[in-house]
C-alpha atoms as a PDB file:
ATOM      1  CA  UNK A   1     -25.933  10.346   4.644  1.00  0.00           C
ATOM      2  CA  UNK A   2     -23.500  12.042   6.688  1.00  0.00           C
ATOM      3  CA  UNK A   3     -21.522  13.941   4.682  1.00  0.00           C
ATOM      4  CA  UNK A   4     -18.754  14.573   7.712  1.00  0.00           C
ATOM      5  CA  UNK A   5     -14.905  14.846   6.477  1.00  0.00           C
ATOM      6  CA  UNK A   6     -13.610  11.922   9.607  1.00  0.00           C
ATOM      7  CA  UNK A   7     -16.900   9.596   8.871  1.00  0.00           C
ATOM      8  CA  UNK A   8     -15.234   5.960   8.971  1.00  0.00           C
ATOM      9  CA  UNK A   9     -16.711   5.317   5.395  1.00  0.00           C
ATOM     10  CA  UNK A  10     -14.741   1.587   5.801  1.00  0.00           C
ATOM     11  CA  UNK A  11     -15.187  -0.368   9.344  1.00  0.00           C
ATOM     12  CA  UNK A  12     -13.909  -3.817   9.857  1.00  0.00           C
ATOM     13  CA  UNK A  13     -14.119  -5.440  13.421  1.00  0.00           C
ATOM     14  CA  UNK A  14     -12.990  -9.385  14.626  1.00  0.00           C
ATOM     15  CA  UNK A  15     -12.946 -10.008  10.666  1.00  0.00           C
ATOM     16  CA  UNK A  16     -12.259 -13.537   9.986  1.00  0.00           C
ATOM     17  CA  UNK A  17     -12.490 -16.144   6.961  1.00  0.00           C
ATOM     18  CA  UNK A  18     -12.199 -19.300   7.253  1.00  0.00           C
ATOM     19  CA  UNK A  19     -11.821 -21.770   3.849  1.00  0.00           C
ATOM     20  CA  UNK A  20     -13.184 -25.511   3.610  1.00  0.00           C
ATOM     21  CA  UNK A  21     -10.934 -27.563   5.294  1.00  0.00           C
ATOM     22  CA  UNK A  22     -10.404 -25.387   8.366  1.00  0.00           C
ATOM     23  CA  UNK A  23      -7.351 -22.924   6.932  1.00  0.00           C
ATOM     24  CA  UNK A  24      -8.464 -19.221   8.770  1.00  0.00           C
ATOM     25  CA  UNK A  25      -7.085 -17.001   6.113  1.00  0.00           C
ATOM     26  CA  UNK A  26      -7.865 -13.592   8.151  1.00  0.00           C
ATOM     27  CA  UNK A  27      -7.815 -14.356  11.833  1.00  0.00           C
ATOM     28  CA  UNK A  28      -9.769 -11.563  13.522  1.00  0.00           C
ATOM     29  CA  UNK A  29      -8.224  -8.119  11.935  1.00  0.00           C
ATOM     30  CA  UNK A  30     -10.307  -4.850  13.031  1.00  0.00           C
ATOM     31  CA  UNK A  31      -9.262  -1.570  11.005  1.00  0.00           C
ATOM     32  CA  UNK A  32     -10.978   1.737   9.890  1.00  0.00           C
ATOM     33  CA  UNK A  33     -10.896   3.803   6.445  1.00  0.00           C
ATOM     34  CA  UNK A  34     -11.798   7.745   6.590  1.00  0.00           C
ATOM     35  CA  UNK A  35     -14.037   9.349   3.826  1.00  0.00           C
ATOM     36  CA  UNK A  36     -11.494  10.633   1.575  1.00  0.00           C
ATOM     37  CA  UNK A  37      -8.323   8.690   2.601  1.00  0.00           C
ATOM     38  CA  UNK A  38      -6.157   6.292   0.868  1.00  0.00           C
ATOM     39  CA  UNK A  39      -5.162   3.428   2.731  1.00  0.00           C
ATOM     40  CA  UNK A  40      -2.963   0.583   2.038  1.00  0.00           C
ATOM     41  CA  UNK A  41      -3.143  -3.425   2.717  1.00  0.00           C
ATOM     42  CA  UNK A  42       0.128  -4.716   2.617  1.00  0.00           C
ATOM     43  CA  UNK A  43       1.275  -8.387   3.067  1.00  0.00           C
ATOM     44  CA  UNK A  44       3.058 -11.274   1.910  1.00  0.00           C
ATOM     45  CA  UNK A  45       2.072 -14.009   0.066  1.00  0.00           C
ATOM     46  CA  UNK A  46      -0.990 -15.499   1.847  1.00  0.00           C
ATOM     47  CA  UNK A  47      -0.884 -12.966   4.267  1.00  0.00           C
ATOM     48  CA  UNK A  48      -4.662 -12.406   3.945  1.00  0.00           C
ATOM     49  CA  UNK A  49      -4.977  -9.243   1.531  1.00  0.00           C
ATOM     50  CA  UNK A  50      -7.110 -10.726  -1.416  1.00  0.00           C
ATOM     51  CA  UNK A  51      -9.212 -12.624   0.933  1.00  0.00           C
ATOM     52  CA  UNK A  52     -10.025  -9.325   3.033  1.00  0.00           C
ATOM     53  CA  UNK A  53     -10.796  -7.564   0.180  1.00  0.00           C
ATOM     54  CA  UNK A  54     -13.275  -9.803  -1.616  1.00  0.00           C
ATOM     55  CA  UNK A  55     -15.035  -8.989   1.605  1.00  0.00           C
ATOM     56  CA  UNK A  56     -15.061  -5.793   1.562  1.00  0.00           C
ATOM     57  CA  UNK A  57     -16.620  -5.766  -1.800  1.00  0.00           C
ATOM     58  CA  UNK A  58     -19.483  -8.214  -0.895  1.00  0.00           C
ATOM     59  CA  UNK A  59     -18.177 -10.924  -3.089  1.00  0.00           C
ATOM     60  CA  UNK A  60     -18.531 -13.460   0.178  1.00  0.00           C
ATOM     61  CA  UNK A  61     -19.994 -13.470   3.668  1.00  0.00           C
ATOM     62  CA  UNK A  62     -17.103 -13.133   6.655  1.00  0.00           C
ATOM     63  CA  UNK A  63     -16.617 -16.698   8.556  1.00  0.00           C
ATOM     64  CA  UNK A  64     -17.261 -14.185  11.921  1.00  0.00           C
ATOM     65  CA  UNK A  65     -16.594 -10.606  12.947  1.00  0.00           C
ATOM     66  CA  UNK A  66     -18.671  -7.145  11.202  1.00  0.00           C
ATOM     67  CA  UNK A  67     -17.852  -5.051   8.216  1.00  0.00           C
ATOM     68  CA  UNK A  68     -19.556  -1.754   7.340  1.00  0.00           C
ATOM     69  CA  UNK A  69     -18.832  -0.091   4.388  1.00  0.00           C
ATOM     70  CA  UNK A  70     -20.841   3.426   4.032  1.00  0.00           C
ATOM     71  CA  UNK A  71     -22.870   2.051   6.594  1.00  0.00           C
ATOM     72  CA  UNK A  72     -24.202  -1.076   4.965  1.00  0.00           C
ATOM     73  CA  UNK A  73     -22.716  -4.649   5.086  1.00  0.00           C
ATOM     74  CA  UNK A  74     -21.316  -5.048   1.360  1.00  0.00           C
ATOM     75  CA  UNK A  75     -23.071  -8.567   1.271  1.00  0.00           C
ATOM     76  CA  UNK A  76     -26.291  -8.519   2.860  1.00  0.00           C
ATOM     77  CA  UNK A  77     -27.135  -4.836   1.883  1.00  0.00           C
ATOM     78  CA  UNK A  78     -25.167  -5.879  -1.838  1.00  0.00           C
ATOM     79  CA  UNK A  79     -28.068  -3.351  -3.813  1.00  0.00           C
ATOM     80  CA  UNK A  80     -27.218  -0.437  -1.378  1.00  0.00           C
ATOM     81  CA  UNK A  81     -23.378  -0.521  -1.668  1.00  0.00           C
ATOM     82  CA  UNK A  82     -22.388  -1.653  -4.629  1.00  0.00           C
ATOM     83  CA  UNK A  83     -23.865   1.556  -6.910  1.00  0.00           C
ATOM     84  CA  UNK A  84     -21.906   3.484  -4.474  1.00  0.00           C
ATOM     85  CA  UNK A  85     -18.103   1.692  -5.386  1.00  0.00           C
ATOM     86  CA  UNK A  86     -16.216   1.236  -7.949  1.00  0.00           C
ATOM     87  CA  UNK A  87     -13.692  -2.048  -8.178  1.00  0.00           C
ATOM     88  CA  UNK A  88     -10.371  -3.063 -10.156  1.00  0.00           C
ATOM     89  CA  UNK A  89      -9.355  -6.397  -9.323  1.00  0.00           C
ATOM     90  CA  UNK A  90      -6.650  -8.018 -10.284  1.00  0.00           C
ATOM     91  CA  UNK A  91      -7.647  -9.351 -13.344  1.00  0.00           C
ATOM     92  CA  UNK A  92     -10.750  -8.315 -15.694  1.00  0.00           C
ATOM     93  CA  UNK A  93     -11.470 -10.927 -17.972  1.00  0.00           C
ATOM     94  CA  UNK A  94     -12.795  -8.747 -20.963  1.00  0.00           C
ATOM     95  CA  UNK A  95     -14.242 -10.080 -24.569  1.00  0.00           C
ATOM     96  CA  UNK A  96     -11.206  -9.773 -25.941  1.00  0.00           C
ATOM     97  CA  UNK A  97     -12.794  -9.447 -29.335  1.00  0.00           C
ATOM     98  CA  UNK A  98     -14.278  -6.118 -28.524  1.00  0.00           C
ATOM     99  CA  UNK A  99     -12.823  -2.973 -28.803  1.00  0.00           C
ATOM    100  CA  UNK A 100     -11.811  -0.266 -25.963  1.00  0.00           C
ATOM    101  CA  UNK A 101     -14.674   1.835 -26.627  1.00  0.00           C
ATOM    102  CA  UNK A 102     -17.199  -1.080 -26.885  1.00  0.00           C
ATOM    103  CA  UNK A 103     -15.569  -2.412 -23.848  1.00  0.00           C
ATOM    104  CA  UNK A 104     -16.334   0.790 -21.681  1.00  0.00           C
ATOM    105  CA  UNK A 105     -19.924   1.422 -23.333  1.00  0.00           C
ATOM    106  CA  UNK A 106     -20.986  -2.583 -22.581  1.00  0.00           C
ATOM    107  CA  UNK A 107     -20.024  -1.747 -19.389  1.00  0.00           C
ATOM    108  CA  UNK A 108     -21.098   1.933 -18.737  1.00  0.00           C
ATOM    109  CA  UNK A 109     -24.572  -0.365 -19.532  1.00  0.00           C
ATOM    110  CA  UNK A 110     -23.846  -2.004 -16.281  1.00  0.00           C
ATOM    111  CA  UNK A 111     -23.702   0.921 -14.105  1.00  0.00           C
ATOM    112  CA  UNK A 112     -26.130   2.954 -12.177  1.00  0.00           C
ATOM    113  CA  UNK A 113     -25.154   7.084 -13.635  1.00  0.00           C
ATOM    114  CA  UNK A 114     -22.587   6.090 -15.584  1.00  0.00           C
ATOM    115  CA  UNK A 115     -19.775   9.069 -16.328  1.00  0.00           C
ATOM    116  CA  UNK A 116     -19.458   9.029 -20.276  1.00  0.00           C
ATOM    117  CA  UNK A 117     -17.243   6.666 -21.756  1.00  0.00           C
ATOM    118  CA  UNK A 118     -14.451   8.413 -23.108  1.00  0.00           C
ATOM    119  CA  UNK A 119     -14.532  10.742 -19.969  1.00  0.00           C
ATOM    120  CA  UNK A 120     -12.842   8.109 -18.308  1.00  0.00           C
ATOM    121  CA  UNK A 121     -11.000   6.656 -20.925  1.00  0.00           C
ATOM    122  CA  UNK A 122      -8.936   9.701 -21.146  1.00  0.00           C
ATOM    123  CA  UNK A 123      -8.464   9.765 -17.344  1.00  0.00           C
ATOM    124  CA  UNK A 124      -6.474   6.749 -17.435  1.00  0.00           C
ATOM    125  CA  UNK A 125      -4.463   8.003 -20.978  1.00  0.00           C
ATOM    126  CA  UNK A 126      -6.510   5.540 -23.765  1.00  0.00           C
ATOM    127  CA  UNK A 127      -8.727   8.004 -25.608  1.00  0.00           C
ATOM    128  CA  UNK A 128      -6.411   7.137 -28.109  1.00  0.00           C
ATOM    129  CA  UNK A 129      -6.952   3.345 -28.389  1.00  0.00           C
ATOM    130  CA  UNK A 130     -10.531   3.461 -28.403  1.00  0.00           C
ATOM    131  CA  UNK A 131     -10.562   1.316 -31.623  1.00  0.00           C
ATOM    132  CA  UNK A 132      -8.252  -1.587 -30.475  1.00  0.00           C
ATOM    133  CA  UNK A 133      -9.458  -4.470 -29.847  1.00  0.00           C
ATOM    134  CA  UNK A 134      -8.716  -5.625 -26.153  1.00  0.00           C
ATOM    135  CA  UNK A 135      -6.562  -8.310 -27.306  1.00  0.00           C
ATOM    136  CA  UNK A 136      -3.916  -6.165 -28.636  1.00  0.00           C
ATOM    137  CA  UNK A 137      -3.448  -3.965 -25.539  1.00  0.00           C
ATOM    138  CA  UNK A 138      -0.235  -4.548 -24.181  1.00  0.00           C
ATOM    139  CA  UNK A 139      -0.557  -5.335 -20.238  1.00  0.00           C
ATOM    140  CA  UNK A 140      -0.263  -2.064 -19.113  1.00  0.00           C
ATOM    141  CA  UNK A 141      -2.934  -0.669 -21.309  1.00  0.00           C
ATOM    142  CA  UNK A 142      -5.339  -3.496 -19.675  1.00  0.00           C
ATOM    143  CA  UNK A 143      -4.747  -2.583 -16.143  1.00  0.00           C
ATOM    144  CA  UNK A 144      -5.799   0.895 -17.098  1.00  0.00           C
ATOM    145  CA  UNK A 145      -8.901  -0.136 -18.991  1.00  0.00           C
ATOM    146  CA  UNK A 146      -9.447  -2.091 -15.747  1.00  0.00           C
ATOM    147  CA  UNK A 147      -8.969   1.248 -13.457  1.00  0.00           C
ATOM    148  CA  UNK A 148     -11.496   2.908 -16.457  1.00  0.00           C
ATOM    149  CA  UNK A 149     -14.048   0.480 -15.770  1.00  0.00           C
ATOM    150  CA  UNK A 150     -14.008   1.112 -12.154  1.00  0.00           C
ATOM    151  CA  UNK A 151     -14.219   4.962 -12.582  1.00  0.00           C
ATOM    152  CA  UNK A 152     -17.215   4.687 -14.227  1.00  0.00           C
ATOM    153  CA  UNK A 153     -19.432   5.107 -11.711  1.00  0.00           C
ATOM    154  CA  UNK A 154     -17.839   7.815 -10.357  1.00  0.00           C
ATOM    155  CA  UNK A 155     -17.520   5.929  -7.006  1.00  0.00           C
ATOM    156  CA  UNK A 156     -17.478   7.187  -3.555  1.00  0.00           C
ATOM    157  CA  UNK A 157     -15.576   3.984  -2.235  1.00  0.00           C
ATOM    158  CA  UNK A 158     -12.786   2.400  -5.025  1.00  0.00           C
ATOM    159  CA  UNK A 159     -11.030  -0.872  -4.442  1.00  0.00           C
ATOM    160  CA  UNK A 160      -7.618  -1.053  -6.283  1.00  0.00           C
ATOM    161  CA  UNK A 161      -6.061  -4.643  -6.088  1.00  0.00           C
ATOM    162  CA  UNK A 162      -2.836  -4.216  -7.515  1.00  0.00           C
ATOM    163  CA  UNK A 163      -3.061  -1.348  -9.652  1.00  0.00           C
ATOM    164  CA  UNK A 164      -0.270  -0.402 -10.993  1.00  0.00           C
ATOM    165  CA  UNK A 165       0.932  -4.234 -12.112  1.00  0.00           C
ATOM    166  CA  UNK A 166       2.140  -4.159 -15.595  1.00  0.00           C
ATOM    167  CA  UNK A 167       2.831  -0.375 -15.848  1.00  0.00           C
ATOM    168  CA  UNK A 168       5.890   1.337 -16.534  1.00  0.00           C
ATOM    169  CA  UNK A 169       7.768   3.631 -14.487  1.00  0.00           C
ATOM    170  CA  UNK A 170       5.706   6.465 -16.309  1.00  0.00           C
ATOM    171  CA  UNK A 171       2.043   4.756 -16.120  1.00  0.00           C
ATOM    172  CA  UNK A 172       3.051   3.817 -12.682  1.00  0.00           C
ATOM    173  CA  UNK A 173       3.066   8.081 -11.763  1.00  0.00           C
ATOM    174  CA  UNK A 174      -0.123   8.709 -13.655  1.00  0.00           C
ATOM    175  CA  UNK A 175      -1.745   6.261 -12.026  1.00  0.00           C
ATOM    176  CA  UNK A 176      -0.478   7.693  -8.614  1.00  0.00           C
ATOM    177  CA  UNK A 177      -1.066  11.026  -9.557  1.00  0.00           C
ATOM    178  CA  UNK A 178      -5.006   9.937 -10.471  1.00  0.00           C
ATOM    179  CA  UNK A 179      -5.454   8.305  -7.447  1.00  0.00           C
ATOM    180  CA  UNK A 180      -4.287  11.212  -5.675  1.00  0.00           C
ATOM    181  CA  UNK A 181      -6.731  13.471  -7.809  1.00  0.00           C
ATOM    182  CA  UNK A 182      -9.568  11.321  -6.364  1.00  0.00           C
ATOM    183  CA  UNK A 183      -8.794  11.534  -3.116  1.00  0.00           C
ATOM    184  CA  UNK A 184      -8.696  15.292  -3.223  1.00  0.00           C
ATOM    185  CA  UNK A 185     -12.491  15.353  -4.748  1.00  0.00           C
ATOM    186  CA  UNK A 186     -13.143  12.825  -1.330  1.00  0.00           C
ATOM    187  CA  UNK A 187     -13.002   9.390  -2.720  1.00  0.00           C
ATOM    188  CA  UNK A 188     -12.298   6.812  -0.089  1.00  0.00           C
ATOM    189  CA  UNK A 189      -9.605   4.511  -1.714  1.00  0.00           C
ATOM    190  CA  UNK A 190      -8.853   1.115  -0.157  1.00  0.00           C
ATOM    191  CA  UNK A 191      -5.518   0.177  -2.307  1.00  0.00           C
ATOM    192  CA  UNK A 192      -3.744  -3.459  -1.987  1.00  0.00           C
ATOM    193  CA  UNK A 193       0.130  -3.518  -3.633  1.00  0.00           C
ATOM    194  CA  UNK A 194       3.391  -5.430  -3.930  1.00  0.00           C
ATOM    195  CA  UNK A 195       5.071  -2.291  -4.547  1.00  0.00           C
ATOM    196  CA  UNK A 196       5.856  -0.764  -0.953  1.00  0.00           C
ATOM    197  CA  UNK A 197       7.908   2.665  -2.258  1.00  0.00           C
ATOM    198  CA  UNK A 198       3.421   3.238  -4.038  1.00  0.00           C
ATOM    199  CA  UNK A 199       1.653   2.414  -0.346  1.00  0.00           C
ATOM    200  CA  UNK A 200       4.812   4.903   1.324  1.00  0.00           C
ATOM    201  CA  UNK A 201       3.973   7.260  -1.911  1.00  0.00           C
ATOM    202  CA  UNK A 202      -0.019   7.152  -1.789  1.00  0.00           C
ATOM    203  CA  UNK A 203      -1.285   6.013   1.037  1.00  0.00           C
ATOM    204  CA  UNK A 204      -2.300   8.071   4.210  1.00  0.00           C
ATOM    205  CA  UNK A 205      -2.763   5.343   6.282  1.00  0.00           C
ATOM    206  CA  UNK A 206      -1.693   1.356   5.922  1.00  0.00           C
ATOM    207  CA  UNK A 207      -1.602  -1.613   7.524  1.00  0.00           C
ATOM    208  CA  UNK A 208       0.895  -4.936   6.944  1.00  0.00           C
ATOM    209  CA  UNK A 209      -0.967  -7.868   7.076  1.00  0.00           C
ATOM    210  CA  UNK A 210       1.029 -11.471   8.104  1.00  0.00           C
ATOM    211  CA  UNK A 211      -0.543 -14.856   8.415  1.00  0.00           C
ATOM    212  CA  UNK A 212      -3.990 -13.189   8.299  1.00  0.00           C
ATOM    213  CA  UNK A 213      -3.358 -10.865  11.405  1.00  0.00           C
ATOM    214  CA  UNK A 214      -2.080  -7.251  11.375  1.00  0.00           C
ATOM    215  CA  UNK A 215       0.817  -6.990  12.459  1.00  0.00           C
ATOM    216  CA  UNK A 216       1.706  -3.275  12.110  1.00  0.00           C
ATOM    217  CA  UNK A 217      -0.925   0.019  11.292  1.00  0.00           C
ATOM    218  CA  UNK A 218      -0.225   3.471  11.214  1.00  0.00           C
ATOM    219  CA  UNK A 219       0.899   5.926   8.578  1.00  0.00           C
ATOM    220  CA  UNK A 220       3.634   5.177   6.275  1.00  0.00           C
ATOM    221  CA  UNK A 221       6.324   7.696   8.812  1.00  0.00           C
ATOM    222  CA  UNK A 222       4.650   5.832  12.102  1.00  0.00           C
ATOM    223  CA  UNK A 223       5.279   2.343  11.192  1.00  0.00           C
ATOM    224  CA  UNK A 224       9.064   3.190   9.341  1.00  0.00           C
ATOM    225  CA  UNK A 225       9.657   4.741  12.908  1.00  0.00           C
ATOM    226  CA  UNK A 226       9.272   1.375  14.627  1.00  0.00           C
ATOM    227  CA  UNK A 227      12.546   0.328  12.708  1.00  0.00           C
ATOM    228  CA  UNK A 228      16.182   1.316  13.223  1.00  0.00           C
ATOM    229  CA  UNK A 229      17.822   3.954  11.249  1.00  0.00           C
ATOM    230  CA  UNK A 230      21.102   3.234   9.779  1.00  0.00           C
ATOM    231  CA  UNK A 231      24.636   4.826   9.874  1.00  0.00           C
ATOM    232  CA  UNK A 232      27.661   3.417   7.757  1.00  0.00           C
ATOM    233  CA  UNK A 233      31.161   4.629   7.348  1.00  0.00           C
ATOM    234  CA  UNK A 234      34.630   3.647   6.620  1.00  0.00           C
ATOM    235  CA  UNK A 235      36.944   3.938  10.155  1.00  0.00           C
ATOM    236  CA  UNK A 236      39.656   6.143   9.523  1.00  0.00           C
ATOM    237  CA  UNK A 237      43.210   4.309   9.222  1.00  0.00           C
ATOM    238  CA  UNK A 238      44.725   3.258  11.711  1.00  0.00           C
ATOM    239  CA  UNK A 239      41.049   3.331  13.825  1.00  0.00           C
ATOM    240  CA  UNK A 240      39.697   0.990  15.774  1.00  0.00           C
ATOM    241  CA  UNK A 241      35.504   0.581  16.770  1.00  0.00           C
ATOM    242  CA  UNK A 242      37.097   0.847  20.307  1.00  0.00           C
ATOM    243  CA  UNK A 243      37.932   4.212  19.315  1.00  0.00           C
ATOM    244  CA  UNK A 244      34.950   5.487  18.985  1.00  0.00           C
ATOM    245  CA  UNK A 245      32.978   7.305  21.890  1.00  0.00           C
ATOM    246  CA  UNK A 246      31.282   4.609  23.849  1.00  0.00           C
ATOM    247  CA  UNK A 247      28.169   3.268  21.452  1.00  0.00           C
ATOM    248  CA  UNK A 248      25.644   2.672  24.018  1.00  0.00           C
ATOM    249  CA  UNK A 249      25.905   7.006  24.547  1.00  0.00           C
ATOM    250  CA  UNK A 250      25.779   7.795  21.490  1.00  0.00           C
ATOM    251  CA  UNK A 251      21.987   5.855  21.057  1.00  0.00           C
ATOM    252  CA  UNK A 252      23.624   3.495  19.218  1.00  0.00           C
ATOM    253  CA  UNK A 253      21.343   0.045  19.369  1.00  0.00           C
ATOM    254  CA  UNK A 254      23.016  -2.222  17.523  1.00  0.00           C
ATOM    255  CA  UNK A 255      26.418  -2.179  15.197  1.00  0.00           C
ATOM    256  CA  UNK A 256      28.192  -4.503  12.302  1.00  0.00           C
ATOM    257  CA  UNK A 257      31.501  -4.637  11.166  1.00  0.00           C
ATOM    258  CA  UNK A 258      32.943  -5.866   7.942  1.00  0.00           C
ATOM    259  CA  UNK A 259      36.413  -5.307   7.275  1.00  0.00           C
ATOM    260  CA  UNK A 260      36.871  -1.361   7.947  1.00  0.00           C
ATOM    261  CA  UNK A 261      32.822  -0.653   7.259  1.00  0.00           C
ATOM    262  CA  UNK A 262      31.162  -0.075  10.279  1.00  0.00           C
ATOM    263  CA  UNK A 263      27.115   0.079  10.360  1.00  0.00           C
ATOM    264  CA  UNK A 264      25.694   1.377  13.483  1.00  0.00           C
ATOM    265  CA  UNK A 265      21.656   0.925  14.039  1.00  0.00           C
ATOM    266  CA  UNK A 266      20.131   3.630  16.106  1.00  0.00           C
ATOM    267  CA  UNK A 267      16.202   4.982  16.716  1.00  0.00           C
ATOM    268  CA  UNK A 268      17.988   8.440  17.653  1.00  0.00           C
ATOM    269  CA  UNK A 269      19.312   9.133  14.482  1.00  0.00           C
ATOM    270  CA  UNK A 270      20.163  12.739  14.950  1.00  0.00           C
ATOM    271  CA  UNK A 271      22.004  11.952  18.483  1.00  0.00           C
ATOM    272  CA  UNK A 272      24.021   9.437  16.965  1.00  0.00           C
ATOM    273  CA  UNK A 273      24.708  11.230  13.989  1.00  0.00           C
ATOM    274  CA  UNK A 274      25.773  14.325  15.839  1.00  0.00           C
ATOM    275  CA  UNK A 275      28.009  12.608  18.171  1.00  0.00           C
ATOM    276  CA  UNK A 276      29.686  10.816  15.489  1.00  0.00           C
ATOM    277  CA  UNK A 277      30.715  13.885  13.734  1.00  0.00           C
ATOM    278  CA  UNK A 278      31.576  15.978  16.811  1.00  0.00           C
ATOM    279  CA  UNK A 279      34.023  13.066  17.141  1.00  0.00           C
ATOM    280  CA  UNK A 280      35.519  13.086  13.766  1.00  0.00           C
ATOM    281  CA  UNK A 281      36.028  16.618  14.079  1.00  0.00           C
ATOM    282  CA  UNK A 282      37.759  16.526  17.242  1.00  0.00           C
ATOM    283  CA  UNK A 283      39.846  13.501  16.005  1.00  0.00           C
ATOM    284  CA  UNK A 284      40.695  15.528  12.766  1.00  0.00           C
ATOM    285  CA  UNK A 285      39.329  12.811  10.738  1.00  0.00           C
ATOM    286  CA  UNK A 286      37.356  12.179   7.771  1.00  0.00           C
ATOM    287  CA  UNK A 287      34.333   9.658   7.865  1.00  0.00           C
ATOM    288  CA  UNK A 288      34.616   7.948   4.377  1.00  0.00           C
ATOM    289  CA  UNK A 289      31.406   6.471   2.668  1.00  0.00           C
ATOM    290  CA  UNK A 290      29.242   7.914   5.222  1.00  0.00           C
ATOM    291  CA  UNK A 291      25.840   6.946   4.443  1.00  0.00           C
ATOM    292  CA  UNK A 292      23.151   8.350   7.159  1.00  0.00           C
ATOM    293  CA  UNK A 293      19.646   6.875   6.756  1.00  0.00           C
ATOM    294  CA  UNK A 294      16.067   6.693   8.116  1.00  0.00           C
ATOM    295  CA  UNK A 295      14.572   2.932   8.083  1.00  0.00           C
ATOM    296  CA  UNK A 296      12.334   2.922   4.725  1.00  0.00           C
ATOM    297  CA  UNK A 297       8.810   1.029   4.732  1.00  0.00           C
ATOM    298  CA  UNK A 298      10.460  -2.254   2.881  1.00  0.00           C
ATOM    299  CA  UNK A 299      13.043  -2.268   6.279  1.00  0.00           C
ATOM    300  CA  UNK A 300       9.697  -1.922   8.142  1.00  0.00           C
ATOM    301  CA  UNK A 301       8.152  -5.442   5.933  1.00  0.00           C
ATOM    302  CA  UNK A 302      10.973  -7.114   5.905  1.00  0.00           C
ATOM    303  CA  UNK A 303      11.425  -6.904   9.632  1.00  0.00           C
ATOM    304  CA  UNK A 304       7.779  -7.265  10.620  1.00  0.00           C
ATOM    305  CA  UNK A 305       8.053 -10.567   8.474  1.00  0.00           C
ATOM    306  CA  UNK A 306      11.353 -11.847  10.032  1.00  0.00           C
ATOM    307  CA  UNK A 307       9.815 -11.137  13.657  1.00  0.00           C
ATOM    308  CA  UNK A 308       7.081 -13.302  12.418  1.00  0.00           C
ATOM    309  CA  UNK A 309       8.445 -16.129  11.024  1.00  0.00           C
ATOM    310  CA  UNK A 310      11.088 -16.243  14.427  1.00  0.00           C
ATOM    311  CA  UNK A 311       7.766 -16.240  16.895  1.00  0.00           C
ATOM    312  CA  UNK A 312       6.399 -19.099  15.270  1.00  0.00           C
END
């Protein structure tokens, strides 16, 4: 196998799936996933994520289009892939009679060179709930015995579909900081999540999936670039917007005013910045409130999302 750093262990090209009844859920998306990179699928509801997925792991053929994944298709070549990744999905389903331990040795069982049990256990913080019954884990201590479970194996590929759902704020980090420990030892992590400030966190690369197409790809600073940045400030008294130097030199794309608040929208944030405050130093005024702001990955959704919905 080649063992190269920039092999694309993930390839998807013209992917579609279409359900019974005609509804194309994934409408011809092509993307690629480097050994040792995490990358992100983002969407809204029904955008296509969980239905891309489920192909990537082999779970059902594609309607049309290719999909490698370490060089195999996941669901004709199932016996040659699926030793070689490890899966959390969204919901596991244990016996929820049987303990943690019992849990993660039933299904060590399962697995082709299975890591030892509590190895992973402790990785995801339960070596100390190996005798609780799954039942009585709280949710957050089941989306962890989830994330064990795919460990196991010690994977080369590892599909995460929402995993951090359930945690707490504190949970949340070790997760991240886990997932980042993998990726250092060269795991290739293919992560799905609601929560946008974990794909800007984690992932190297991402892509925001609407109405089954892609409609944005790039890393996390790439795609926040294709939005605005923002500028707000209170106008001095007695101030007008007229007074300002004219907008359009300053870079200035778009402005808002509400009341005395002005909120200027600008994709040359340091030339509008500057100007501003060369101004309100020459004018011998102060700039009240003034909140200066690059365009965060949720601006990025939401506005990939409103484009959207105003084509259609």
């Amino acid at each position: 196998m080649n063992t190269d750093e920039h092999e694309h262990v993930i390839e998807v090209t013209g992917l579609r799936r279409v359900y019974g009844g005609g509804f194309e859920a994934v409408r011809g998306i092509s993307f690629a996933v480097d050994r040792g990179e995490v990358f992100a699928l983002l969407g809204t509801n029904g955008a296509g994520k969980t239905s891309t997925v489920e192909l990537l792991e082999g779970l059902a053929p594609p309607s049309d289009g290719r999909i490698r994944v370490l060089g195999h298709d996941p669901y004709t070549e199932r016996a040659a892939v699926r030793p070689r990744t490890g899966v959390m999905l969204q919901e596991g389903g244990f016996p929820s009679e049987l303990t943690v331990d019992e849990t993660a040795r039933m299904w060590a069982g399962c697995v082709s060179g299975a890591r030892p049990p509590l190895e992973v256990l402790e990785l995801v913080g339960l070596a100390r709930r190996t005798g609780v019954r799954v039942k009585q884990l709280s949710g957050g201590e089941r989306r962890r015995l989830d994330l064990a479970l795919a460990l196991l194996g010690d994977p080369e590929v590892l599909f995460l579909d929402e995993p951090t759902t359930g945690l707490d704020a504190e949970g949340r980090r070790d997760t991240w900081e886990l997932v980042r420990t993998l990726r250092d030892r060269g795991t290739t992590v293919l992560l799905t999540t609601h929560y946008l400030e974990e794909a800007e966190d984690l992932a190297d690369r991402l892509a925001i999936l609407h109405e089954g197409r892609i409609a944005a790809t790039g890393t996390p600073a790439e795609v926040t670039a294709a939005q605005p940045a923002r500028i707000s400030f209170e106008l001095p008294e007695g101030y007008f917007v007229g007074d300002l130097p004219p907008l359009g030199e300053l870079g200035v794309s778009g402005h808002e005013i509400d009341g005395n608040v002005v909120r200027l929208r600008t994709r040359e944030l340091q030339r509008t910045a500057t100007g501003l405050l060369v101004w309100a130093e020459r004018a011998g005024v102060e700039l009240r409130r003034l909140d200066v702001r690059s365009a965060s990955l949720e601006e990025a959704f939401l506005g990939i999302a409103a484009r959207e919905e105003v084509a259609v």
